[in-house]
PDB file of N, CA and C in Angstrom:
ATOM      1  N   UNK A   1       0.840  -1.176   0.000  1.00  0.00           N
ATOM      2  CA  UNK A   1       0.000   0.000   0.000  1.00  0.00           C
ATOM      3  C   UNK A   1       0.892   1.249   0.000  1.00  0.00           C
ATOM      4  N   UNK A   2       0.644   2.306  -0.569  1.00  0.00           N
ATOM      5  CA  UNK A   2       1.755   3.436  -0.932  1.00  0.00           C
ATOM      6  C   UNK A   2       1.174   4.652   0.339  1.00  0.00           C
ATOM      7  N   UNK A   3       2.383   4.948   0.500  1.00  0.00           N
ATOM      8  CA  UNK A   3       2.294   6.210   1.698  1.00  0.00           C
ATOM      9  C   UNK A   3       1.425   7.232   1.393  1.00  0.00           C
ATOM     10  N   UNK A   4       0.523   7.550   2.493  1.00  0.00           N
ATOM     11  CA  UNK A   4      -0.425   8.987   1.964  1.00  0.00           C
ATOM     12  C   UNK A   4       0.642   9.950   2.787  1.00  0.00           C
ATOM     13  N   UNK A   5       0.682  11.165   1.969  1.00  0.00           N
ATOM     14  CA  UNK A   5       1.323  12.208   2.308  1.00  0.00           C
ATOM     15  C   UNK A   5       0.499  13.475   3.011  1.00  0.00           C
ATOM     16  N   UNK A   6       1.200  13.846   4.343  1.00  0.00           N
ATOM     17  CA  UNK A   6       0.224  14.941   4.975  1.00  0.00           C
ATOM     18  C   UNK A   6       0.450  15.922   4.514  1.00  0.00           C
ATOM     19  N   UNK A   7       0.065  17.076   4.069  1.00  0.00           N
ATOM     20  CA  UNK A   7      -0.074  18.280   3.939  1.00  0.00           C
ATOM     21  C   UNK A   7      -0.200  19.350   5.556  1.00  0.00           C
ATOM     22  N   UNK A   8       0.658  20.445   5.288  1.00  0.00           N
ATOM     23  CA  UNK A   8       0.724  21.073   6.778  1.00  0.00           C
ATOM     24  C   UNK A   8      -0.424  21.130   7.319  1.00  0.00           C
ATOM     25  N   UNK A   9      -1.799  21.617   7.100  1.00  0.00           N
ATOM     26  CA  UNK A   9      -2.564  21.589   7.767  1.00  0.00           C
ATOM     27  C   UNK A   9      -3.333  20.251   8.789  1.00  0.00           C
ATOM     28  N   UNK A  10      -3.197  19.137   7.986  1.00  0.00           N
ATOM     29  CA  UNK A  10      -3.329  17.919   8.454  1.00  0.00           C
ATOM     30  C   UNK A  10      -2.083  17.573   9.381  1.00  0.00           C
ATOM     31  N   UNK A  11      -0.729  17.590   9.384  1.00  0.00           N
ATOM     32  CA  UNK A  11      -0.107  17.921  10.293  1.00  0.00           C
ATOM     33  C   UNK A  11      -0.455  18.893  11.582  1.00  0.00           C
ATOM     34  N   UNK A  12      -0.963  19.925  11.087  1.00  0.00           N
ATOM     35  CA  UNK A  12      -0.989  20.690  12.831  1.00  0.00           C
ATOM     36  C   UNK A  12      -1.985  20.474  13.013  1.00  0.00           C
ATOM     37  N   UNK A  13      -3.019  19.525  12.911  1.00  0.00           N
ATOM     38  CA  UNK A  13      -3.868  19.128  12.939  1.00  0.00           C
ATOM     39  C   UNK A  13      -3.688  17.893  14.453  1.00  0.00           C
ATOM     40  N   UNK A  14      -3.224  17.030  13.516  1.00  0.00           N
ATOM     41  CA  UNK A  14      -2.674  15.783  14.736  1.00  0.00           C
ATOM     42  C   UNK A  14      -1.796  16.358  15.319  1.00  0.00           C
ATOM     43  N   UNK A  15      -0.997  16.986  15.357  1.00  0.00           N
ATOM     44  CA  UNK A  15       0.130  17.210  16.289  1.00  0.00           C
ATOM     45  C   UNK A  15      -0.408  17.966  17.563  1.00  0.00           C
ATOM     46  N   UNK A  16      -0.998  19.734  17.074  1.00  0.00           N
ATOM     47  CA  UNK A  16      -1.453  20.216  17.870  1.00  0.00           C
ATOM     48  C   UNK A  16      -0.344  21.565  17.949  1.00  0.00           C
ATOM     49  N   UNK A  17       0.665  21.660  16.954  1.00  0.00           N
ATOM     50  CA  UNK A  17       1.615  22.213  17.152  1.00  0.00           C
ATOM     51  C   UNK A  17       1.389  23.228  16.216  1.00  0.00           C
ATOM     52  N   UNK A  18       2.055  24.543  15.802  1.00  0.00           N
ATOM     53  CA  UNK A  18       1.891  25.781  15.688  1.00  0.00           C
ATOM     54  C   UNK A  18       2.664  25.510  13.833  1.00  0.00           C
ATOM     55  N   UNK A  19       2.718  25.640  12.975  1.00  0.00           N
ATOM     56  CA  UNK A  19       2.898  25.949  11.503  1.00  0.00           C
ATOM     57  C   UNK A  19       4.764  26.380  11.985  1.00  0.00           C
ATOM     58  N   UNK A  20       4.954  27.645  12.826  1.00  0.00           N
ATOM     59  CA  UNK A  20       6.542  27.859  12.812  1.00  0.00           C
ATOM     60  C   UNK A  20       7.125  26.668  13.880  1.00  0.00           C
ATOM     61  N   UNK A  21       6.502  26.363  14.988  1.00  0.00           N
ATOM     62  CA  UNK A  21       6.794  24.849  15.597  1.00  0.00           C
ATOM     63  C   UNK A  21       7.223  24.051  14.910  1.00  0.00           C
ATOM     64  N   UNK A  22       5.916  23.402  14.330  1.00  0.00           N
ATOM     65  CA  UNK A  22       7.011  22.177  13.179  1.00  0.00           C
ATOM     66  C   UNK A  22       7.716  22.626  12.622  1.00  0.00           C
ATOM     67  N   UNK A  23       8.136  23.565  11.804  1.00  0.00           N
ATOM     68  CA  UNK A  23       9.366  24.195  10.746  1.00  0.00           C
ATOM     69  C   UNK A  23      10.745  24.041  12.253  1.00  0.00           C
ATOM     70  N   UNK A  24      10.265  24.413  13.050  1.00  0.00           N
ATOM     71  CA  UNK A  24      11.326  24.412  14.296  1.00  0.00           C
ATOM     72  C   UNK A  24      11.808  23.481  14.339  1.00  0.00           C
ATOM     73  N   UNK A  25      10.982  22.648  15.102  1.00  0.00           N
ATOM     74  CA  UNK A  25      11.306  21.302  15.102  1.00  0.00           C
ATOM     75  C   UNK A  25      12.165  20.526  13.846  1.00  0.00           C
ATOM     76  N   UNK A  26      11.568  20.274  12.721  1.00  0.00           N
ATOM     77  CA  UNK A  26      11.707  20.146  11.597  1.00  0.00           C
ATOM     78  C   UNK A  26      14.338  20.419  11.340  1.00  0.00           C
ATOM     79  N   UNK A  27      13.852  21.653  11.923  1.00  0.00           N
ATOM     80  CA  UNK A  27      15.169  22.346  11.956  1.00  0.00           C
ATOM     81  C   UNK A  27      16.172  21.633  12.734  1.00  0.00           C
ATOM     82  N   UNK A  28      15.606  21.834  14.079  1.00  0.00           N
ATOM     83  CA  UNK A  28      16.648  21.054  15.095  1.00  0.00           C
ATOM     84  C   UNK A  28      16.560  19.757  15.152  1.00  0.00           C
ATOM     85  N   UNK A  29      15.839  19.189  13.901  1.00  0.00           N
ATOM     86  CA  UNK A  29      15.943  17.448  13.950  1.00  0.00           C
ATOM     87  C   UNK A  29      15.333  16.674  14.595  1.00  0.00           C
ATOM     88  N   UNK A  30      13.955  17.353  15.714  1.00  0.00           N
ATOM     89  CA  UNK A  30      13.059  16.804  16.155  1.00  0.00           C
ATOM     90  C   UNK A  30      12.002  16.629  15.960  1.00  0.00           C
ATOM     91  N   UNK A  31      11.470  16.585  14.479  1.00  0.00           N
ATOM     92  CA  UNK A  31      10.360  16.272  13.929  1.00  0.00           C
ATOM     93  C   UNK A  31      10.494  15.507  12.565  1.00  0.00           C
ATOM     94  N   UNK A  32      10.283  14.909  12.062  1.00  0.00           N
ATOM     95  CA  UNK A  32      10.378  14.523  10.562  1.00  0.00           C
ATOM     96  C   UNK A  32      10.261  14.920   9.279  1.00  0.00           C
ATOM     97  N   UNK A  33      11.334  15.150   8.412  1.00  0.00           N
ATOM     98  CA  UNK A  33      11.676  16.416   7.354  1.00  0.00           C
ATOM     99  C   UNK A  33      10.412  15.973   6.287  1.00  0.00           C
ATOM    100  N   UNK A  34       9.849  16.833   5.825  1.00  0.00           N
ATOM    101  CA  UNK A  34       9.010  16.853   4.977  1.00  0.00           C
ATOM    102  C   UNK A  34       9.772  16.328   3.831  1.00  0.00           C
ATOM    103  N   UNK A  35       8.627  16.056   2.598  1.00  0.00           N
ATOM    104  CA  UNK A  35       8.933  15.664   1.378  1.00  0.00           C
ATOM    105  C   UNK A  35       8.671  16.450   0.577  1.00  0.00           C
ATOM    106  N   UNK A  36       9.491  17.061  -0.818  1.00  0.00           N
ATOM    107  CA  UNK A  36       9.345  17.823  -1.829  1.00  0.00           C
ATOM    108  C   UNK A  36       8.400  17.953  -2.531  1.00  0.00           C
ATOM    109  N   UNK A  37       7.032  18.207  -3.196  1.00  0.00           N
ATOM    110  CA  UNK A  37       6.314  17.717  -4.012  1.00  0.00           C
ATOM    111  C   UNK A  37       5.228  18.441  -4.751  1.00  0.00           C
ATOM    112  N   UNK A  38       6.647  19.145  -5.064  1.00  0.00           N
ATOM    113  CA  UNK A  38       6.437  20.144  -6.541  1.00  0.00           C
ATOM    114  C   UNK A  38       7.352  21.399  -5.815  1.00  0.00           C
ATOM    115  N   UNK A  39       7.833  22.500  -6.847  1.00  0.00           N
ATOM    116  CA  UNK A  39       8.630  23.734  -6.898  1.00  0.00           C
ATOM    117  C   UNK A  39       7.844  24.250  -5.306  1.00  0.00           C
ATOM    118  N   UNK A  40       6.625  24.788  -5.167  1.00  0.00           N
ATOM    119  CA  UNK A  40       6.378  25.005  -3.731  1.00  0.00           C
ATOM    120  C   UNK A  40       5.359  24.706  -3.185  1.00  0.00           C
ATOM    121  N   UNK A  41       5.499  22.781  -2.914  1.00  0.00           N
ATOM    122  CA  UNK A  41       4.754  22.151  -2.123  1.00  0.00           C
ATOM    123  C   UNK A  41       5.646  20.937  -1.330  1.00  0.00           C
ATOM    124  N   UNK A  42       5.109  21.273   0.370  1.00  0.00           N
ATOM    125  CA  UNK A  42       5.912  20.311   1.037  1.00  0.00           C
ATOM    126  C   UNK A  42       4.567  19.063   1.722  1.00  0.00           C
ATOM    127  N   UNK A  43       5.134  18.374   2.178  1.00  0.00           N
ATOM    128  CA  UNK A  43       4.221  17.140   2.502  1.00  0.00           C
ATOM    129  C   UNK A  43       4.918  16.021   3.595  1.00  0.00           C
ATOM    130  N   UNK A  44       4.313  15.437   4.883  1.00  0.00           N
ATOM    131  CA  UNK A  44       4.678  14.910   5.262  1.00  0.00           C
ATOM    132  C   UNK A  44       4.311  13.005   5.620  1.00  0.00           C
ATOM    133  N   UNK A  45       5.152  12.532   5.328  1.00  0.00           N
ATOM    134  CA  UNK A  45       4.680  10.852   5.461  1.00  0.00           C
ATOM    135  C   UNK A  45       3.884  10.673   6.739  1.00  0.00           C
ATOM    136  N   UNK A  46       2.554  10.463   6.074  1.00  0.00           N
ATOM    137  CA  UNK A  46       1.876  10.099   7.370  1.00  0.00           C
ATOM    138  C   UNK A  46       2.531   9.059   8.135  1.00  0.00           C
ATOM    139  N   UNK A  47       3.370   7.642   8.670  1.00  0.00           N
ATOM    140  CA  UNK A  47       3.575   7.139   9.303  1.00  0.00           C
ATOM    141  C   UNK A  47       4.754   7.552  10.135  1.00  0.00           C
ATOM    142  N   UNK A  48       5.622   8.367   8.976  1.00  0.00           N
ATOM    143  CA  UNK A  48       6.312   9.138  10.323  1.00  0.00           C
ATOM    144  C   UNK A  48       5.780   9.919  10.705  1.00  0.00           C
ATOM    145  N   UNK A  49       4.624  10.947  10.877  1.00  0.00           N
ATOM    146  CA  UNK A  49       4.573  11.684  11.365  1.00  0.00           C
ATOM    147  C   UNK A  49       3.313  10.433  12.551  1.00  0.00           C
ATOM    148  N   UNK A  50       3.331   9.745  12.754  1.00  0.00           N
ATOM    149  CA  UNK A  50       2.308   9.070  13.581  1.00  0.00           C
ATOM    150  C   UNK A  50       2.955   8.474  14.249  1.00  0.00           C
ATOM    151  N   UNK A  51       4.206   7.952  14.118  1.00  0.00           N
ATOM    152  CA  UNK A  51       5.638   7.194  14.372  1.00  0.00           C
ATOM    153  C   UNK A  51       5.901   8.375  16.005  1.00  0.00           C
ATOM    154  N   UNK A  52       6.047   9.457  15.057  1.00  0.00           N
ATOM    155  CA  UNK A  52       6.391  10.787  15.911  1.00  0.00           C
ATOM    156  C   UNK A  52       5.205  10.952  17.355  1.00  0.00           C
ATOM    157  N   UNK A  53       4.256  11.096  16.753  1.00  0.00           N
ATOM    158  CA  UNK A  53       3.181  11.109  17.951  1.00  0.00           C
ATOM    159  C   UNK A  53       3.334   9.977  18.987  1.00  0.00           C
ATOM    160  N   UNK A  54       3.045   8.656  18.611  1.00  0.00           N
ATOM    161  CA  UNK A  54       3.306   7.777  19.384  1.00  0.00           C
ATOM    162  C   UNK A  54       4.358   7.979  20.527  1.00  0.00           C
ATOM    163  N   UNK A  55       5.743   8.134  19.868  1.00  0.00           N
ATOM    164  CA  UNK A  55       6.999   8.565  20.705  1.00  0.00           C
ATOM    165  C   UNK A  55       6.793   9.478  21.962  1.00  0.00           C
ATOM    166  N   UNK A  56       6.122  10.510  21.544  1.00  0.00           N
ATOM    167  CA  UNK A  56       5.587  11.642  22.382  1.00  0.00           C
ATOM    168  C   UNK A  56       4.837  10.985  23.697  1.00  0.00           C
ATOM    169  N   UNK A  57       3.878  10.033  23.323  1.00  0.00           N
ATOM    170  CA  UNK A  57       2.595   9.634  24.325  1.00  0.00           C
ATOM    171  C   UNK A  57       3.706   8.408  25.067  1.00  0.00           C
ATOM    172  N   UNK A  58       4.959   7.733  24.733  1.00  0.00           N
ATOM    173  CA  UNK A  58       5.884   6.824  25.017  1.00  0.00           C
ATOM    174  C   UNK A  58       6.568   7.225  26.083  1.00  0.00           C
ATOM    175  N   UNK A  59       6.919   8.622  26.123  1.00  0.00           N
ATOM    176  CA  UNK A  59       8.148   9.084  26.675  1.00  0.00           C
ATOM    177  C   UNK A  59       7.473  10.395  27.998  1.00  0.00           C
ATOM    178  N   UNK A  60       7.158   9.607  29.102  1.00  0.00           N
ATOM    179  CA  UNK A  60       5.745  10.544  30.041  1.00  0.00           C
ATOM    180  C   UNK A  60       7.133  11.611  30.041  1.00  0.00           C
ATOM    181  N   UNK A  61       6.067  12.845  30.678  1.00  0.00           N
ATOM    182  CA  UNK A  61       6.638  14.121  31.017  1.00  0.00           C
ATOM    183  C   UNK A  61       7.758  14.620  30.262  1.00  0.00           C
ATOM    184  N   UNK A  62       7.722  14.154  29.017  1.00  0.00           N
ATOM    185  CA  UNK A  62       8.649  15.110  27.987  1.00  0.00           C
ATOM    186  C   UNK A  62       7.816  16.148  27.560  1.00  0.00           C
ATOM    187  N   UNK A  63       8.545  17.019  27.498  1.00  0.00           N
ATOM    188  CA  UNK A  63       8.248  17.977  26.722  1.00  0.00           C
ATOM    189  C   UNK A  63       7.510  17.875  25.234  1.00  0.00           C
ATOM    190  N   UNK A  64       6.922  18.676  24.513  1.00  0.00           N
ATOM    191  CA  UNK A  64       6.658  18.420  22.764  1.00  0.00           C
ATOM    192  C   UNK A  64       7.971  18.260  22.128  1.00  0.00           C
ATOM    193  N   UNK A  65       7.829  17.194  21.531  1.00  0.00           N
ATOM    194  CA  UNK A  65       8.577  17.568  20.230  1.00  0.00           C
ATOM    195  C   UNK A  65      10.098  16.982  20.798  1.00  0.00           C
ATOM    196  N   UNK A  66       9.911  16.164  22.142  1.00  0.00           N
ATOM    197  CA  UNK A  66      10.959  15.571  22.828  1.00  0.00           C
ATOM    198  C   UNK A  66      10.775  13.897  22.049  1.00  0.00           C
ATOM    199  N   UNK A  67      11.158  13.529  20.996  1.00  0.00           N
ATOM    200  CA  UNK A  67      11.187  12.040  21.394  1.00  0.00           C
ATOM    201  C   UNK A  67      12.515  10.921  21.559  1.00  0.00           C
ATOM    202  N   UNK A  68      12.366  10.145  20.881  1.00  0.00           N
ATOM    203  CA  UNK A  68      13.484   8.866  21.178  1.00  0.00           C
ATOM    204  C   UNK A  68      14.766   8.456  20.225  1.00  0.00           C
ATOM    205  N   UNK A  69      13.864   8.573  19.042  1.00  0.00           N
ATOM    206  CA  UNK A  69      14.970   7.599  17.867  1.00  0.00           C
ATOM    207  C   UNK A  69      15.263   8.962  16.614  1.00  0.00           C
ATOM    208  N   UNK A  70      15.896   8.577  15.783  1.00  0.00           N
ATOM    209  CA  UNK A  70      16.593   9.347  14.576  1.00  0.00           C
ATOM    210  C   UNK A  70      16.762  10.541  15.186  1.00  0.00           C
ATOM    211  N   UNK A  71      17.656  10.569  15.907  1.00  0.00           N
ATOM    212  CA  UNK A  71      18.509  11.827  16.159  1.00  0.00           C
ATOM    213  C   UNK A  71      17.512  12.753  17.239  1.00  0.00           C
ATOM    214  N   UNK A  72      16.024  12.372  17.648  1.00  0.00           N
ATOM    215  CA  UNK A  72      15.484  13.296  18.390  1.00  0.00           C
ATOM    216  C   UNK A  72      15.890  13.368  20.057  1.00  0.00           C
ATOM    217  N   UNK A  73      15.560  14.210  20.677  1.00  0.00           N
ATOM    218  CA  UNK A  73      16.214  13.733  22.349  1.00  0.00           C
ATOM    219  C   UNK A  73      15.419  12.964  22.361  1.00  0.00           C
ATOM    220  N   UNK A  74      16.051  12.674  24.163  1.00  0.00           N
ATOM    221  CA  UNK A  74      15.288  11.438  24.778  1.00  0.00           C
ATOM    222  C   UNK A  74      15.260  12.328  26.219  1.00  0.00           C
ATOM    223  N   UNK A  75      14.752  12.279  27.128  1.00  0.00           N
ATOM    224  CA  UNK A  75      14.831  12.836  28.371  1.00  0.00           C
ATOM    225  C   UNK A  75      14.795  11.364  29.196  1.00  0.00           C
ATOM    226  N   UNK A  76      16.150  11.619  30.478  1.00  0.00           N
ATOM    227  CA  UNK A  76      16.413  10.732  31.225  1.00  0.00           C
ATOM    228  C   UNK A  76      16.246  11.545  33.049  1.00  0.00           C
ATOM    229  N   UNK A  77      15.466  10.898  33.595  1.00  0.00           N
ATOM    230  CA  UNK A  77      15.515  11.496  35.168  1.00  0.00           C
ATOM    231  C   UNK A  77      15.985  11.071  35.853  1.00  0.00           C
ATOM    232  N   UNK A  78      17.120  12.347  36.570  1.00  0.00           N
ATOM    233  CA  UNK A  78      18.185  11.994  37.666  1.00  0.00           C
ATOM    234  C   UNK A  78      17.482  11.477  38.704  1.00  0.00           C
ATOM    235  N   UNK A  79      17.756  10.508  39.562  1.00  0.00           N
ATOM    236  CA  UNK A  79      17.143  10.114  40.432  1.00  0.00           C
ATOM    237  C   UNK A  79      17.465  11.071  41.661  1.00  0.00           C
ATOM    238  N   UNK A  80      17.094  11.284  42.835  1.00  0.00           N
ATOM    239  CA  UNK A  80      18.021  12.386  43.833  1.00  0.00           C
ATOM    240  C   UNK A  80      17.814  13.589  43.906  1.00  0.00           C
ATOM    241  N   UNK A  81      17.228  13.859  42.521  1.00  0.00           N
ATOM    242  CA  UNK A  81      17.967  15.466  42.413  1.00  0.00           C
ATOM    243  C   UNK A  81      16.177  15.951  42.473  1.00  0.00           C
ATOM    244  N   UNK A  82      15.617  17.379  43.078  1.00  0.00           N
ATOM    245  CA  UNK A  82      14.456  17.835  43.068  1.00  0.00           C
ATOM    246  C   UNK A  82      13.660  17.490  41.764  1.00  0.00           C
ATOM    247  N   UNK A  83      12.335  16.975  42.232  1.00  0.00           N
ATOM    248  CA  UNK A  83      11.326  16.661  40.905  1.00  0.00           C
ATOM    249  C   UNK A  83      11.905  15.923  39.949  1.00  0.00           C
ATOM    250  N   UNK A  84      13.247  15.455  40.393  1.00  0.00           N
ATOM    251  CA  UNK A  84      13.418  14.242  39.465  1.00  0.00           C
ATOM    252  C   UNK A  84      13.436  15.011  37.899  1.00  0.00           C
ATOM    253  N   UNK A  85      14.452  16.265  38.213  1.00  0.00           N
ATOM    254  CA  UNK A  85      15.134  17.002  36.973  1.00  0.00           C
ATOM    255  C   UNK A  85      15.451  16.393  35.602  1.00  0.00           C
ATOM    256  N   UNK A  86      14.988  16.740  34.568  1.00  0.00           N
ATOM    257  CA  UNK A  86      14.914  16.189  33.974  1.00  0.00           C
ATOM    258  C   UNK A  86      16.388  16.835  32.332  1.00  0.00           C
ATOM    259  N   UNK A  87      17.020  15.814  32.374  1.00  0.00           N
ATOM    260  CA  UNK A  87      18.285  16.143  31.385  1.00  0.00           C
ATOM    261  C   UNK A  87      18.507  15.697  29.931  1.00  0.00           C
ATOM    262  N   UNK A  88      18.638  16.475  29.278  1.00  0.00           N
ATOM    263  CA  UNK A  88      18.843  16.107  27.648  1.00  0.00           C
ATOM    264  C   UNK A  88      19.999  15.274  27.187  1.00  0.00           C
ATOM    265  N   UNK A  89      19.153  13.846  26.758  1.00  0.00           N
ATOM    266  CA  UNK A  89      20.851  12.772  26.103  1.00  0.00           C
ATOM    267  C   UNK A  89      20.396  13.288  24.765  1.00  0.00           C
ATOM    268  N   UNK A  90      21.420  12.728  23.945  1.00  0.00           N
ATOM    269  CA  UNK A  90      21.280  12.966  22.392  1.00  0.00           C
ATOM    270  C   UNK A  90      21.623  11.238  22.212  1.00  0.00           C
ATOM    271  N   UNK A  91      20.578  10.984  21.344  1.00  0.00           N
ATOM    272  CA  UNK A  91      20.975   9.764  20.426  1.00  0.00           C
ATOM    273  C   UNK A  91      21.668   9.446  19.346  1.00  0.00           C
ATOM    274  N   UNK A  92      22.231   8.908  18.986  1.00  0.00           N
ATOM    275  CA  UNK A  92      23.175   8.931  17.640  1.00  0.00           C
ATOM    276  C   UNK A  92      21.954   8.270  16.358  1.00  0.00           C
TER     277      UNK A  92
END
């Protein structure tokens, strides 16, 4: 079955996130890079971008736009330390 492609609005749609958010995200490598599709139209793979959500609802008390795999953070809590502070690893 061939990938349906989201269009931004259907993106901030499920996400919940703001049009310059995802471009943010998008930037610092914590969201999933859109696809080309045409001179000026972008589009995103619906399963990564559902891939992405999931991660989010995976990973309690992260932040948005915090997740796990392809290069996004991961948040790990110090044990000890007040509210169980919460610190940025980077994944390879």
């Amino acid at each position: 079955m061939p990938e349906k492609i989201l269009r931004l609005p259907n993106v901030l749609d499920r996400t919940g996130m703001s049009r310059s958010t995802v471009y943010l995200r998008v930037t610092e490598g914590m969201f999933p890079r859109p696809v080309s599709l045409g001179a000026r139209a972008v589009g995103w793979i619906e399963t990564e971008v559902e891939e992405w959500i999931a991660r989010q609802i995976e990973v309690p008390g992260s932040p948005p736009g915090f997740g796990g795999i392809w290069g996004y953070r991961n948040w790990e809590y110090i044990t000890g330390t007040p509210n169980n502070t919460p610190r940025t690893i980077w994944l390879p």
